[in-house]
Structure formats: structure tokens, C-alpha cells
C-alpha atoms as a PDB file:
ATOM      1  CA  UNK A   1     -31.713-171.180  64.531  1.00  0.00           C
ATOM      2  CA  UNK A   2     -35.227-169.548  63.887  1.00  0.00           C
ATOM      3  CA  UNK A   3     -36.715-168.635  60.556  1.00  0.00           C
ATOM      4  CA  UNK A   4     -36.265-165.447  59.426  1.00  0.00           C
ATOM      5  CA  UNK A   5     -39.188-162.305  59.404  1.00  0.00           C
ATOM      6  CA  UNK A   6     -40.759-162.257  56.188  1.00  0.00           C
ATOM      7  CA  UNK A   7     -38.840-158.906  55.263  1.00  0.00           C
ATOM      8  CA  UNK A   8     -35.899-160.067  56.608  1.00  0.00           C
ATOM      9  CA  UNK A   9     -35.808-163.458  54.371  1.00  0.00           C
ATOM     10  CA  UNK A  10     -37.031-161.321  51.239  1.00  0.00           C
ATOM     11  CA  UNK A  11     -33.280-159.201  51.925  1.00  0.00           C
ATOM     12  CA  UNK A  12     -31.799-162.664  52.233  1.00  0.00           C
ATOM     13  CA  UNK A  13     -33.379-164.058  49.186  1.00  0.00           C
ATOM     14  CA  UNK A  14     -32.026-160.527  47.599  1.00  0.00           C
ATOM     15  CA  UNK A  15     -28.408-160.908  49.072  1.00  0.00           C
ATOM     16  CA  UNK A  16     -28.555-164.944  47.909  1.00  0.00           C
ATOM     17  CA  UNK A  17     -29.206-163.350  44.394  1.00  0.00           C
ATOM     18  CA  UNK A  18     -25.534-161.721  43.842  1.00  0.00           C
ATOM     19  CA  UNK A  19     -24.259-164.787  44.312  1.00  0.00           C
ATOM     20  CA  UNK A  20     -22.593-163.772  47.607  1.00  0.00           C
ATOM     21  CA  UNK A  21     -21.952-165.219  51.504  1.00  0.00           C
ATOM     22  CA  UNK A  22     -24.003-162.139  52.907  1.00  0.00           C
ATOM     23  CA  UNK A  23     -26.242-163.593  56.002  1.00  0.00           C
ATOM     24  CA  UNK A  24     -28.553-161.551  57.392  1.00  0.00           C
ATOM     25  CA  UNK A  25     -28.469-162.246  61.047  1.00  0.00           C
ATOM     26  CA  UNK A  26     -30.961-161.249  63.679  1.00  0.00           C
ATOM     27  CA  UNK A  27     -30.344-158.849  66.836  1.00  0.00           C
ATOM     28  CA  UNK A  28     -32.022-159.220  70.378  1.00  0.00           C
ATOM     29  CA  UNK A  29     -31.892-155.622  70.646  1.00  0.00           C
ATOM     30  CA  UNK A  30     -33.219-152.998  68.130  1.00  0.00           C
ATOM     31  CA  UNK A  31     -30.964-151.371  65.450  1.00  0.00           C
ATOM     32  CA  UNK A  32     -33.480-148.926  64.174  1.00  0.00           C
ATOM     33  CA  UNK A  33     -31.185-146.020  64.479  1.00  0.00           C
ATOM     34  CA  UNK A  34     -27.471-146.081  63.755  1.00  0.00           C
ATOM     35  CA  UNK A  35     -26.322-145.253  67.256  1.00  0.00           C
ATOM     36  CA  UNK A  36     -28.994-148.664  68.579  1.00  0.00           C
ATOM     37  CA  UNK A  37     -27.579-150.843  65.450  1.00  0.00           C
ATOM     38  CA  UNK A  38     -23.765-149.277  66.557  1.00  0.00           C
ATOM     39  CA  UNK A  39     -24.356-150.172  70.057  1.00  0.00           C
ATOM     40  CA  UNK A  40     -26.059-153.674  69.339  1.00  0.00           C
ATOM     41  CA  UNK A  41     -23.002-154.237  66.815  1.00  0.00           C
ATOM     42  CA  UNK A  42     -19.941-152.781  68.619  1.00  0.00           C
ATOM     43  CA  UNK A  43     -18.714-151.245  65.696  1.00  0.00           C
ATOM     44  CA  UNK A  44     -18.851-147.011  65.101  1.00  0.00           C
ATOM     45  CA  UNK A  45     -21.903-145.025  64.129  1.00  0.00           C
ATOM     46  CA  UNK A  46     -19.995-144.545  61.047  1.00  0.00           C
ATOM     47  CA  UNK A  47     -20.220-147.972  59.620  1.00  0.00           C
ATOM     48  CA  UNK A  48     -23.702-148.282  60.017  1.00  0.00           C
ATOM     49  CA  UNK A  49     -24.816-147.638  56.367  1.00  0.00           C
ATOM     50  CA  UNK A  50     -28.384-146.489  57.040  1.00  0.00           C
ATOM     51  CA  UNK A  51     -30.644-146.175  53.520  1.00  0.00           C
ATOM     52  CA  UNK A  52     -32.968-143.229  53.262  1.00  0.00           C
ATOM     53  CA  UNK A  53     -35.799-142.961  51.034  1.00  0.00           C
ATOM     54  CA  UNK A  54     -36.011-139.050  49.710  1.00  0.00           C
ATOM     55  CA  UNK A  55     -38.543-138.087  46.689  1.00  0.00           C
ATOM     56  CA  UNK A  56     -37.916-135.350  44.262  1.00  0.00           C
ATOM     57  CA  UNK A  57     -39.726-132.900  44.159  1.00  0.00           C
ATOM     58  CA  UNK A  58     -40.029-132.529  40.724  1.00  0.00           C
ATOM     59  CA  UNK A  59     -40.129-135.871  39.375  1.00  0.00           C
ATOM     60  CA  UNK A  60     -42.048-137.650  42.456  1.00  0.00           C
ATOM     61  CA  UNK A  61     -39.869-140.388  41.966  1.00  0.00           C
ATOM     62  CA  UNK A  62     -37.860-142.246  44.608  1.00  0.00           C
ATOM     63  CA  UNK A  63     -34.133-141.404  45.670  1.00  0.00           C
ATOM     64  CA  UNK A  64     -32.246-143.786  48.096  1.00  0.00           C
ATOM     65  CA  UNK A  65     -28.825-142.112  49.845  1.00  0.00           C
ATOM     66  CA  UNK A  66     -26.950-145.094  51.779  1.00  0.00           C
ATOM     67  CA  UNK A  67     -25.419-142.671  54.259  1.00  0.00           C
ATOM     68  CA  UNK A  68     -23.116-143.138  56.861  1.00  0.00           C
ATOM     69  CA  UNK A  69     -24.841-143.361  60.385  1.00  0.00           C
ATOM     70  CA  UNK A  70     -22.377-140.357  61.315  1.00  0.00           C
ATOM     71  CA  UNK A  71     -23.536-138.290  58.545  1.00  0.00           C
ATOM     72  CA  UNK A  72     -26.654-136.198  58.139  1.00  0.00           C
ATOM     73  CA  UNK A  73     -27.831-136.051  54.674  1.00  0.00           C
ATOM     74  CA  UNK A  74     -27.723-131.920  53.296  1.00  0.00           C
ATOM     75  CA  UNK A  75     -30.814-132.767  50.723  1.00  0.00           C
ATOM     76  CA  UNK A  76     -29.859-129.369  49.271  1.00  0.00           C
ATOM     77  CA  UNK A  77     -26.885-130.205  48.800  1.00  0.00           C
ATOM     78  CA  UNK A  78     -27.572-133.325  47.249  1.00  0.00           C
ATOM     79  CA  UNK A  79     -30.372-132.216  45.411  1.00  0.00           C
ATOM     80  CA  UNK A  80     -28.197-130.094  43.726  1.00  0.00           C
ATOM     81  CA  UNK A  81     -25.577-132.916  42.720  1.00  0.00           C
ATOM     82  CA  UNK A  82     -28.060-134.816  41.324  1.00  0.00           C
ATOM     83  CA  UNK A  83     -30.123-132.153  39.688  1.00  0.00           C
ATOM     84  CA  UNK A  84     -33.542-132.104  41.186  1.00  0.00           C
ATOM     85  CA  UNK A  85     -34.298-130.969  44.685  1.00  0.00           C
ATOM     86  CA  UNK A  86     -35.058-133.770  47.428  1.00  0.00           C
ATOM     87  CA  UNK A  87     -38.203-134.315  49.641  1.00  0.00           C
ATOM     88  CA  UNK A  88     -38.356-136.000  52.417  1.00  0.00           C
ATOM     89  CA  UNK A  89     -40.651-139.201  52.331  1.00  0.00           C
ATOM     90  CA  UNK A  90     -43.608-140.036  54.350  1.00  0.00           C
ATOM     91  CA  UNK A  91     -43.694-143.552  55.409  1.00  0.00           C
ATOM     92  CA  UNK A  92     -46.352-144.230  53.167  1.00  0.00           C
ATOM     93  CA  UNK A  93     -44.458-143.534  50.278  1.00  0.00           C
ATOM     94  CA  UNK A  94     -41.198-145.210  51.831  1.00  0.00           C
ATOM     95  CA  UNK A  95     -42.986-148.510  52.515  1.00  0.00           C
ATOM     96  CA  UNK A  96     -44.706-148.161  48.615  1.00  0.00           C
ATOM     97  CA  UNK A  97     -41.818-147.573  46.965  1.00  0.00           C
ATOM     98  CA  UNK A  98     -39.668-149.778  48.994  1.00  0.00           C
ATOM     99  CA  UNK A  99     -41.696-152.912  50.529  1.00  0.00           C
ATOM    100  CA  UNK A 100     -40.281-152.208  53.789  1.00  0.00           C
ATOM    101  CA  UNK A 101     -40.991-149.800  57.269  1.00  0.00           C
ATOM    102  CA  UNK A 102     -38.818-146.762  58.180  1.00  0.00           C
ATOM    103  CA  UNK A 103     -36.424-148.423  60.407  1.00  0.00           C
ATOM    104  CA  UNK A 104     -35.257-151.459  58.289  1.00  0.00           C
ATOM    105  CA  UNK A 105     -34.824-150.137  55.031  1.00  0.00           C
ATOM    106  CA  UNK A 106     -32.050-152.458  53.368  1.00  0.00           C
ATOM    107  CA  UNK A 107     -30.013-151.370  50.323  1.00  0.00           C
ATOM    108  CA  UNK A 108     -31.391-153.865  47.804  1.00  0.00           C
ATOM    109  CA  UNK A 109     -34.309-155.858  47.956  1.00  0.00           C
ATOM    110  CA  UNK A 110     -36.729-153.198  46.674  1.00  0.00           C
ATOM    111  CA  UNK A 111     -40.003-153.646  45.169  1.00  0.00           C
ATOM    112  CA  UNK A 112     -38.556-152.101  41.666  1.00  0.00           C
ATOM    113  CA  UNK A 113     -34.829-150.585  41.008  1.00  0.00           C
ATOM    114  CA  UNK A 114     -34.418-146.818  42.969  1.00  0.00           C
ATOM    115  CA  UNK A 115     -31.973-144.340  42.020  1.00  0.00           C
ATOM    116  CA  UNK A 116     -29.150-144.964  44.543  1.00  0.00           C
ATOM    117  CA  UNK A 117     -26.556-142.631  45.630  1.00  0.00           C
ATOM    118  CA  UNK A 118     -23.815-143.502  48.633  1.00  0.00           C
ATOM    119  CA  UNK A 119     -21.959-141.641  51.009  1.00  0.00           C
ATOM    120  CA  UNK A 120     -18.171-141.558  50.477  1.00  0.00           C
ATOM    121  CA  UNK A 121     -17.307-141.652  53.733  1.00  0.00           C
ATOM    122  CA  UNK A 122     -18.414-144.924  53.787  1.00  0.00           C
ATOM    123  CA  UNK A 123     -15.544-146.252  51.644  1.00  0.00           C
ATOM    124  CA  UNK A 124     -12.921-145.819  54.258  1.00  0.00           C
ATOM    125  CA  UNK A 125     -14.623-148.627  56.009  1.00  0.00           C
ATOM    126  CA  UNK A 126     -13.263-152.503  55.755  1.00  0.00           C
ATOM    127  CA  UNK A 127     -16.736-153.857  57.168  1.00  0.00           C
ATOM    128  CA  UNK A 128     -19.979-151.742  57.060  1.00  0.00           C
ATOM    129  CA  UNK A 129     -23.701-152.973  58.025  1.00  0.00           C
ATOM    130  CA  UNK A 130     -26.528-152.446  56.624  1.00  0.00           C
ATOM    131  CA  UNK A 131     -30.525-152.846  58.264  1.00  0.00           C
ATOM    132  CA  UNK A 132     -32.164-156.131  56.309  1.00  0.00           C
ATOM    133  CA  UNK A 133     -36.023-155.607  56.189  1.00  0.00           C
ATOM    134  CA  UNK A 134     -36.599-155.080  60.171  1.00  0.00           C
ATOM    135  CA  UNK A 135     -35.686-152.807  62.965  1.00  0.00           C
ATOM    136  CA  UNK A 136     -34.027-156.311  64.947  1.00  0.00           C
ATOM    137  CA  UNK A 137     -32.055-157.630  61.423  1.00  0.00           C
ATOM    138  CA  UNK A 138     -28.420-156.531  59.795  1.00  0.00           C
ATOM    139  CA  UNK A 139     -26.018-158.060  57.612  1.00  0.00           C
ATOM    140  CA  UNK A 140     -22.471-156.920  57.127  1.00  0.00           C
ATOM    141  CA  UNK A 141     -20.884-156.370  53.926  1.00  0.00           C
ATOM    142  CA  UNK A 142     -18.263-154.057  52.292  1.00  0.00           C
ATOM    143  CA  UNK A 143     -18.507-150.930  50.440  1.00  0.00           C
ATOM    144  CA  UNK A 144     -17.010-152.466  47.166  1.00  0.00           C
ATOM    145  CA  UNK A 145     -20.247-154.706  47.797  1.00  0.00           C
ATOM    146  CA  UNK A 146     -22.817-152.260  48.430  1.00  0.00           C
ATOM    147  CA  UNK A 147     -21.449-150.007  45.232  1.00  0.00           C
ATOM    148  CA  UNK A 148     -22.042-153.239  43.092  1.00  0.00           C
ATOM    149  CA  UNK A 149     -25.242-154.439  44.506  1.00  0.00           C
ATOM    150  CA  UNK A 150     -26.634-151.403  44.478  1.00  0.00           C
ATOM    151  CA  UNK A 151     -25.169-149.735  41.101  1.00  0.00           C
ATOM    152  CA  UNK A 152     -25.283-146.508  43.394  1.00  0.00           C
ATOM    153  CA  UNK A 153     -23.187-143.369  42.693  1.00  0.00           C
ATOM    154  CA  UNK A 154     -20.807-142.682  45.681  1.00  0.00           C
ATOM    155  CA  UNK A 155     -21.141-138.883  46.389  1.00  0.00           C
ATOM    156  CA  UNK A 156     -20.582-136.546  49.125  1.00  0.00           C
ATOM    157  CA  UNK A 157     -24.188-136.244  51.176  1.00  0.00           C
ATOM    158  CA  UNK A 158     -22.437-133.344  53.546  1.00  0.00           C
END
């Protein structure tokens, strides 16, 4: 078994840290989108838990949604849940605020703690996967897990 990417052991070390059997594994094919990680996992777009990196617009501050692959994020919507309106984020500011590229975002792991807010529709799900620091790594979990590793607020992102 090879060594894991950099980014890909610091989600391990992260995962390791709950005290949990989480293993990120790594893919031969890419699983930068949720359709590629769907079709490299043989599960549905809709378990693929993908984390986006928003900023308010207000506050400048960092705002992760863990959305369902199937799912496209209405940021007014959102914005309006969570009172401030939402920005999308440059990769700059994604890999600042996150340590990681567009494309691998996990849902922990972060350079400091981000507000965190996740889909509902990912609840219905026994097993959901999330990307784990590169566009080639994953780990599976469930969404009981993600809500306490991540100490997000499950809302409705449609």
C-alpha cells in the first residue's frame, strides 16, 4: 500500500482525531466532481457529499455547505437562512482558508474551524463520501458522522 499525498494524510490524521475507523482510500481515477467520484465509487451522485467554500459578503469570512452532489447550492437562499448573503470563493481564498485545492476539499481538516452548514438531503443516506485533500482521495462515512465531526447545521441548500 503506498503512502498517502500530503493533503490526503493531513484528512487522515484529521479523521484519526475523532477517534473513528474512517480510512481515506485512494482512487485510480479522478473524483473531482460528484458525477467522476459517483462513477469511480458506484454509488449515486447523491451520496457524494461535496464541501463548498462560499464567503459572505458582509463579513468576508468563510462558509462551508457539505451539499449533496445532486444538489446545487441556491446561495440566496442560503444566505438568507443564515443571515448574510454568500459569495462565491476564488481559489485563492478557498485554498487560504481551507489548506486544500478546489477539487478535494474534505469536511474537516481545515486550517482553523469554518462555519459549516449540510444539506438535508444527505441524511437519507446509510453511506455517504466525502473528497479527502485531493482530486484522486475519498473516505466514506455517515451523515450522523459528518454532523458530529463537523458541528455543521443541517439545512435545506435548495
Amino acid at each position: 500500500m503506498s503512502a498517502l499525498p500530503k493533503s490526503a494524510q493531513k484528512v487522515q490524521d484529521a479523521l484519526d482525531a475523532f477517534g473513528l475507523s474512517l480510512t481515506v482510500i485512494l482512487m485510480p481515477d479522478s473524483t473531482r466532481t460528484a458525477q467522476e467520484a459517483a462513477d469511480a465509487l458506484h454509488c449515486t451522485v447523491a451520496q457524494i457529499a461535496k464541501s463548498l467554500i462560499f464567503r459572505g459578503t458582509v463579513s468576508g469570512r468563510p462558509i462551508l455547505i457539505i451539499a449533496s452532489g445532486a444538489n446545487r447550492v441556491n446561495e440566496k437562499a442560503v444566505g438568507r437562512l443564515i443571515g448574510e448573503k454568500l459569495a462565491r470563493a476564488d481559489a485563492d481564498f478557498v485554498q487560504k482558508q481551507t489548506g486544500y485545492a478546489i477539487g478535494g476539499i474534505p469536511p474537516v481538516g481545515h486550517v482553523a474551524p469554518i462555519a459549516t452548514y449540510i444539506d438535508e438531503d444527505l441524511l437519507q443516506y446509510d453511506e455517504i463520501w466525502a473528497a479527502a485533500g485531493t482530486p484522486h482521495a475519498v473516505f466514506a462515512l455517515t451523515p450522523d458522522i459528518l454532523k458530529t465531526m463537523t458541528g455543521g447545521e443541517v439545512i435545506s441548500v435548495r
